[in-house]
Structure formats: C-alpha cells, structure tokens
N, C-alpha and C. Protein backbone atom coordinates (compact mmCIF):
# COMPACT_ATOMS: atom_id res chain seq x y z
N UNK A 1 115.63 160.88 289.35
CA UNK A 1 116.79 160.82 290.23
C UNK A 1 116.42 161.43 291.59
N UNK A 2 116.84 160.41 292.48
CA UNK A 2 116.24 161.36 293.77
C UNK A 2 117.45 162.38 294.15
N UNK A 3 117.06 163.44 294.82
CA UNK A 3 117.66 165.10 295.36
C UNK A 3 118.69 164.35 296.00
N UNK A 4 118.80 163.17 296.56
CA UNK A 4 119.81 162.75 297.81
C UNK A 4 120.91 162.00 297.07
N UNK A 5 120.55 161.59 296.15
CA UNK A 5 122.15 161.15 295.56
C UNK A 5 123.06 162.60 294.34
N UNK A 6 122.41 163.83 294.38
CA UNK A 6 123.05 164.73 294.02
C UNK A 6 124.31 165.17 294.45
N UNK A 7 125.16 165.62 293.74
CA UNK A 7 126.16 166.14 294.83
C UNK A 7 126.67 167.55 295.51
N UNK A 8 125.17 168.35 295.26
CA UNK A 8 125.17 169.07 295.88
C UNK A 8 124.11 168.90 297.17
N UNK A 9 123.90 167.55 297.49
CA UNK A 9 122.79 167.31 298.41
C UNK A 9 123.43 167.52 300.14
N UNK A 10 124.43 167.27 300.33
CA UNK A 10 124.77 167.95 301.30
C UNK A 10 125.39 169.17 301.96
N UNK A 11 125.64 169.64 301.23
CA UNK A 11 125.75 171.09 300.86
C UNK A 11 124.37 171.84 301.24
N UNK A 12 122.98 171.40 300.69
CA UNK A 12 122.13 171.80 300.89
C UNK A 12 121.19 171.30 302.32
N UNK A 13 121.83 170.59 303.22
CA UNK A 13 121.39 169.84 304.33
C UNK A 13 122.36 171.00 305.21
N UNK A 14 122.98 171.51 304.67
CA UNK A 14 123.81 172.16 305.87
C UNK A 14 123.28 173.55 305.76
N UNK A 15 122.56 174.23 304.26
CA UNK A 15 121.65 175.24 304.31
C UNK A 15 120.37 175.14 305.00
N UNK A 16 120.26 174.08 305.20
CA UNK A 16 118.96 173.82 305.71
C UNK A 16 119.04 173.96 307.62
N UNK A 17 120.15 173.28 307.77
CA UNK A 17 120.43 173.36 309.21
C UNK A 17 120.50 175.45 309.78
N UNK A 18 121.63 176.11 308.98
CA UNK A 18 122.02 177.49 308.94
C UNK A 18 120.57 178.34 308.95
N UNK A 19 119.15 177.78 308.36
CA UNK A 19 118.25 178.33 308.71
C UNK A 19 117.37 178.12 309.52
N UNK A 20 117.66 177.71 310.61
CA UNK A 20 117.18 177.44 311.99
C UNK A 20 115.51 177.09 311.82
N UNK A 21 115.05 176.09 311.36
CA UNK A 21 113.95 175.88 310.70
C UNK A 21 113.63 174.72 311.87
N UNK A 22 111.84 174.54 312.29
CA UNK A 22 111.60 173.81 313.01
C UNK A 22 111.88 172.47 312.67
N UNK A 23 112.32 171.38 313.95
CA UNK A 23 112.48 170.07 312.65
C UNK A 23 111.10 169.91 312.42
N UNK A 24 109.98 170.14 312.23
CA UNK A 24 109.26 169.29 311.22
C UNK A 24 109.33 170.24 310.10
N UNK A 25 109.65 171.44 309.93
CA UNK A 25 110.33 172.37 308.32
C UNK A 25 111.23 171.65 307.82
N UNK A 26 112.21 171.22 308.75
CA UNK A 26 113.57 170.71 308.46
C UNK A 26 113.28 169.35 307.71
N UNK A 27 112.60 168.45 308.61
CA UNK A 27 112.45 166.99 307.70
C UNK A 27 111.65 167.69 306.13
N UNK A 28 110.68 168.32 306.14
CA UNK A 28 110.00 168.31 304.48
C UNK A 28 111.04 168.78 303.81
N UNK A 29 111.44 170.24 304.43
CA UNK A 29 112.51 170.54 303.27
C UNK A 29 113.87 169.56 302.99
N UNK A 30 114.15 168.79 303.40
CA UNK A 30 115.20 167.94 303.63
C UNK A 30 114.59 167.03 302.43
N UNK A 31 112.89 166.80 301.97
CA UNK A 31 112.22 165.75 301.17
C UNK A 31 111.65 166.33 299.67
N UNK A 32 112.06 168.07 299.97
CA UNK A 32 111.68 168.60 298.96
C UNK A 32 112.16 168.87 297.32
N UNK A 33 111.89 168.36 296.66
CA UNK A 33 112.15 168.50 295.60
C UNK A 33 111.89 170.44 294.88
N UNK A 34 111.12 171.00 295.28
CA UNK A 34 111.05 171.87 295.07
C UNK A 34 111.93 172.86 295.54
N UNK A 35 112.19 172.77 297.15
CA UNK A 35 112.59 173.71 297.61
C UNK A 35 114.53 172.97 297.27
N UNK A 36 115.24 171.89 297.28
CA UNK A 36 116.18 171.75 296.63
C UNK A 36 116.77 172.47 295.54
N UNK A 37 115.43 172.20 294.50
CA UNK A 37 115.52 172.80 292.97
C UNK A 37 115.92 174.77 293.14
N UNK A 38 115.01 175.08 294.17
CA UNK A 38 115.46 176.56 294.35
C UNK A 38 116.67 176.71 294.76
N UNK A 39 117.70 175.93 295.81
CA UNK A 39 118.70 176.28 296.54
C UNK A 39 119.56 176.08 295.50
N UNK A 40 119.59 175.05 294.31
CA UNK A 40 120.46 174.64 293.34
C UNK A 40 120.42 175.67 292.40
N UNK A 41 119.12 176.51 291.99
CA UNK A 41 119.11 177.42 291.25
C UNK A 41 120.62 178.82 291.76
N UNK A 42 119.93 179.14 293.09
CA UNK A 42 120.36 180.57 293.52
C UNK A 42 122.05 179.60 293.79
N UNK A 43 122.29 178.59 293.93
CA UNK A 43 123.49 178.18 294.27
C UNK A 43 124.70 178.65 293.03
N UNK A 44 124.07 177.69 291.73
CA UNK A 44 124.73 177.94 290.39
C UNK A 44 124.50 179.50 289.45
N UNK A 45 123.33 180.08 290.65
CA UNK A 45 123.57 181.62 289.12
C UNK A 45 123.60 183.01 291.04
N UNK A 46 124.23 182.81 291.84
CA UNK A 46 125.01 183.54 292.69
C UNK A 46 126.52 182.87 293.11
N UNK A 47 127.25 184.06 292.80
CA UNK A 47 128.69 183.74 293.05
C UNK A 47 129.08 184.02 294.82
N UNK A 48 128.06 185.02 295.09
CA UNK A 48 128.37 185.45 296.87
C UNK A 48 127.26 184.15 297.49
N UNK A 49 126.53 183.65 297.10
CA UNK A 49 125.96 182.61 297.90
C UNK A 49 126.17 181.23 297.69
N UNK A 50 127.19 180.73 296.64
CA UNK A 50 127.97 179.85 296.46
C UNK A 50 129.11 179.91 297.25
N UNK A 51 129.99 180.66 297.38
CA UNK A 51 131.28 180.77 298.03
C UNK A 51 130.79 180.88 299.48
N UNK A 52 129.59 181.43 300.13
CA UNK A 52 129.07 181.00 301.39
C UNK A 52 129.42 179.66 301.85
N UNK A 53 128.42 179.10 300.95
CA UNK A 53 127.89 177.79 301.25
C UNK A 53 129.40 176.81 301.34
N UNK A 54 130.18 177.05 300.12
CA UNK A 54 131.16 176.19 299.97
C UNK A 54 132.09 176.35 300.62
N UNK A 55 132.19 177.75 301.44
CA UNK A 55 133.25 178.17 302.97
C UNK A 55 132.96 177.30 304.21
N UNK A 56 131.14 177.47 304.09
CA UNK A 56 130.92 176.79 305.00
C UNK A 56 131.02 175.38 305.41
N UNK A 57 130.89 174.77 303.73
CA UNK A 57 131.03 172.94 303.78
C UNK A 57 132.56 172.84 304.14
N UNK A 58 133.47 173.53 303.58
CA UNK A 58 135.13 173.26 303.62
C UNK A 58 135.25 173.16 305.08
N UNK A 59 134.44 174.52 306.10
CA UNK A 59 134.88 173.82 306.94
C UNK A 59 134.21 173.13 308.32
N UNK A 60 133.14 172.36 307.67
CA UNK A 60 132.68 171.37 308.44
C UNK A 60 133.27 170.03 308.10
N UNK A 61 133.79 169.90 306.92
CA UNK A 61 134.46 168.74 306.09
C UNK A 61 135.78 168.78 306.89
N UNK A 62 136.50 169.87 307.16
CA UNK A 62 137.70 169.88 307.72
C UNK A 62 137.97 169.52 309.36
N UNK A 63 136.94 170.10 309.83
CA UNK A 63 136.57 169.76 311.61
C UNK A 63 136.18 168.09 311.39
N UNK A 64 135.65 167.56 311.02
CA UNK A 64 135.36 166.15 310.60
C UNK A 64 136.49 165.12 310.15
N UNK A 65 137.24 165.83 309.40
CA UNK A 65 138.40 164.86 309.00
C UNK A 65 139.42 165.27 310.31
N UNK A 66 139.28 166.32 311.17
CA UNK A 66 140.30 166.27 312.01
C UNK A 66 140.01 165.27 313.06
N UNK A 67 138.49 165.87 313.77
CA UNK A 67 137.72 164.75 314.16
C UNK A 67 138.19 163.30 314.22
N UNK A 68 138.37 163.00 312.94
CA UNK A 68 138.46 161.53 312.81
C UNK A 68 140.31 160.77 312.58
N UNK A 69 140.89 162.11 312.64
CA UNK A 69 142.24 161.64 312.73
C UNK A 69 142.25 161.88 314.27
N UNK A 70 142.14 162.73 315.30
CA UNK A 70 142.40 162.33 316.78
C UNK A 70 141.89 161.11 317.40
N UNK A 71 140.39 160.90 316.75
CA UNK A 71 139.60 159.98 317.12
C UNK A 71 140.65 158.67 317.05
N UNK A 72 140.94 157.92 315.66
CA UNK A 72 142.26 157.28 315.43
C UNK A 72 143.41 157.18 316.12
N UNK A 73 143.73 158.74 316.48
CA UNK A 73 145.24 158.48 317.22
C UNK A 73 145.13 157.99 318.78
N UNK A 74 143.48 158.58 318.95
CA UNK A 74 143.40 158.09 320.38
C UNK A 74 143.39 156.32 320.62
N UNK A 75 142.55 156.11 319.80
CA UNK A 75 142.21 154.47 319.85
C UNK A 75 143.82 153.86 319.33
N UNK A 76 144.63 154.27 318.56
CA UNK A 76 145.82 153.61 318.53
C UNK A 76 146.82 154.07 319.85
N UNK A 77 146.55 155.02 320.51
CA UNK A 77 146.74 155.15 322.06
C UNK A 77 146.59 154.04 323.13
N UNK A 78 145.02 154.16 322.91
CA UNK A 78 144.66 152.90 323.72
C UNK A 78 145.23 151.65 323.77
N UNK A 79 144.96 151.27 322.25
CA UNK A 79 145.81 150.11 322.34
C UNK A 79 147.31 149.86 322.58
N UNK A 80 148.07 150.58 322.15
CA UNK A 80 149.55 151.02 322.84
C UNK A 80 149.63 150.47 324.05
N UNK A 81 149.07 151.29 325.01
CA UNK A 81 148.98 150.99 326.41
C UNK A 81 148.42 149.51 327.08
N UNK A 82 147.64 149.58 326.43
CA UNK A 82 146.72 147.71 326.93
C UNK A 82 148.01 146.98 326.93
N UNK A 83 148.69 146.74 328.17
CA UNK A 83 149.56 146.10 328.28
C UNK A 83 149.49 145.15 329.13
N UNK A 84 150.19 143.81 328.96
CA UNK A 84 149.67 142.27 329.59
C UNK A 84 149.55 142.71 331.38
N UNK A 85 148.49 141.79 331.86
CA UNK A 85 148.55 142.15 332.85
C UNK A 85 149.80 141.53 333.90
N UNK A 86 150.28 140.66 332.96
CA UNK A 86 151.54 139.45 334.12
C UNK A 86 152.76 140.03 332.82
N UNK A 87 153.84 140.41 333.54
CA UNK A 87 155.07 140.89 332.81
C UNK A 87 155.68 139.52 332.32
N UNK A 88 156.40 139.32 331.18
CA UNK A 88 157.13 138.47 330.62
C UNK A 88 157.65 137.39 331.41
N UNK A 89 158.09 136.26 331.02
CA UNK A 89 158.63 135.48 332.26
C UNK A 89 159.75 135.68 331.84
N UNK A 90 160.37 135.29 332.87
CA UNK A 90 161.53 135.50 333.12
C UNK A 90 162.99 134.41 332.85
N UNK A 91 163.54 134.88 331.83
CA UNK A 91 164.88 133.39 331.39
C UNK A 91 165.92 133.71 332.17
N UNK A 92 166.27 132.62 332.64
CA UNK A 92 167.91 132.98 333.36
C UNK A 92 169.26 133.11 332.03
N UNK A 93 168.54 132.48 331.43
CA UNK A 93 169.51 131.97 330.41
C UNK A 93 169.95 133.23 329.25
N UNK A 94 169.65 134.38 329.41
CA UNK A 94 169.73 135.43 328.87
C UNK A 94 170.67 136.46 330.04
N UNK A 95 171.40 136.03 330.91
CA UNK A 95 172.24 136.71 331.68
C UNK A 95 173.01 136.10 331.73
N UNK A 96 173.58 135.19 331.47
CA UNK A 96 174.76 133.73 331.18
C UNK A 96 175.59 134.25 330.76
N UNK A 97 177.09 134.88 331.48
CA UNK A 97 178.09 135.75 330.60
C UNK A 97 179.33 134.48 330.73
C-alpha cells in the first residue's frame, strides 16, 4: 500500500512542512516510507503529539473550507452583477390604464 493513500498521509505532509526542512528533505521525506512509519508510530503511542498535529490539521482544514465558501460567494457576486449591457426594451403596452 503506498504511504499516500493512508489517512493519516496528510496530516503527515503538514508535519513535514512545520519542520522547515530543505525542499529537497521535504520531497524524500514526503517519499519515505520509513520516515512516515516513524511519524505514524510517535503519532498513535503520544497523546501530546497527536492532539498537536490534529489542532493543527483542524485548523488548516477550517481556513480552507472558509477559503472556499468566500471564494463561492464571490464568484456568485460576480455573476449577480454581469448585467446586460442594453437595458430591456421597452413595451408601451404595459402602461395602458
């Protein structure tokens, strides 16, 4: 099974980022099976470096989903506004009292 369809695999991409590691550290460990296997170890048998990690995913997960609801409200903004450039024509026949 590869490390990347785990589901603690991004969880561990964001430990990886938090240790300011050169990117070419960053790409191996990002490929490592070994060094994964350690972060999954100390992840499941520490309770203070689990609740780190999982403070920290909650709230990058949360800036992201907000992210993507303004992102949304803006573009349904936009379109709101995109309004014809020639106004309606005009009926006489709708002032006929």
């Amino acid at each position: 099974m590869s490390i990347k369809n785990d589901e603690l695999y991004p969880k561990y991409l964001l430990y990886l980022e938090s240790k300011n590691l050169t990117k070419g550290g960053l790409e191996l460990s990002k490929m490592s099976e070994t060094a994964f296997n350690e972060f999954t170890t100390r992840y499941e048998n520490n309770p203070t470096f689990q609740q780190k990690i999982n403070n920290q995913y909650k709230s990058i997960d949360r800036e992201e989903k907000i992210d993507d609801l303004v992102k949304d409200d803006f573009e349904l903004f936009l379109e709101e506004i995109d309004l014809p450039s020639e106004p309606p024509p005009f009926h006489e026949d709708l002032f006929d009292f």
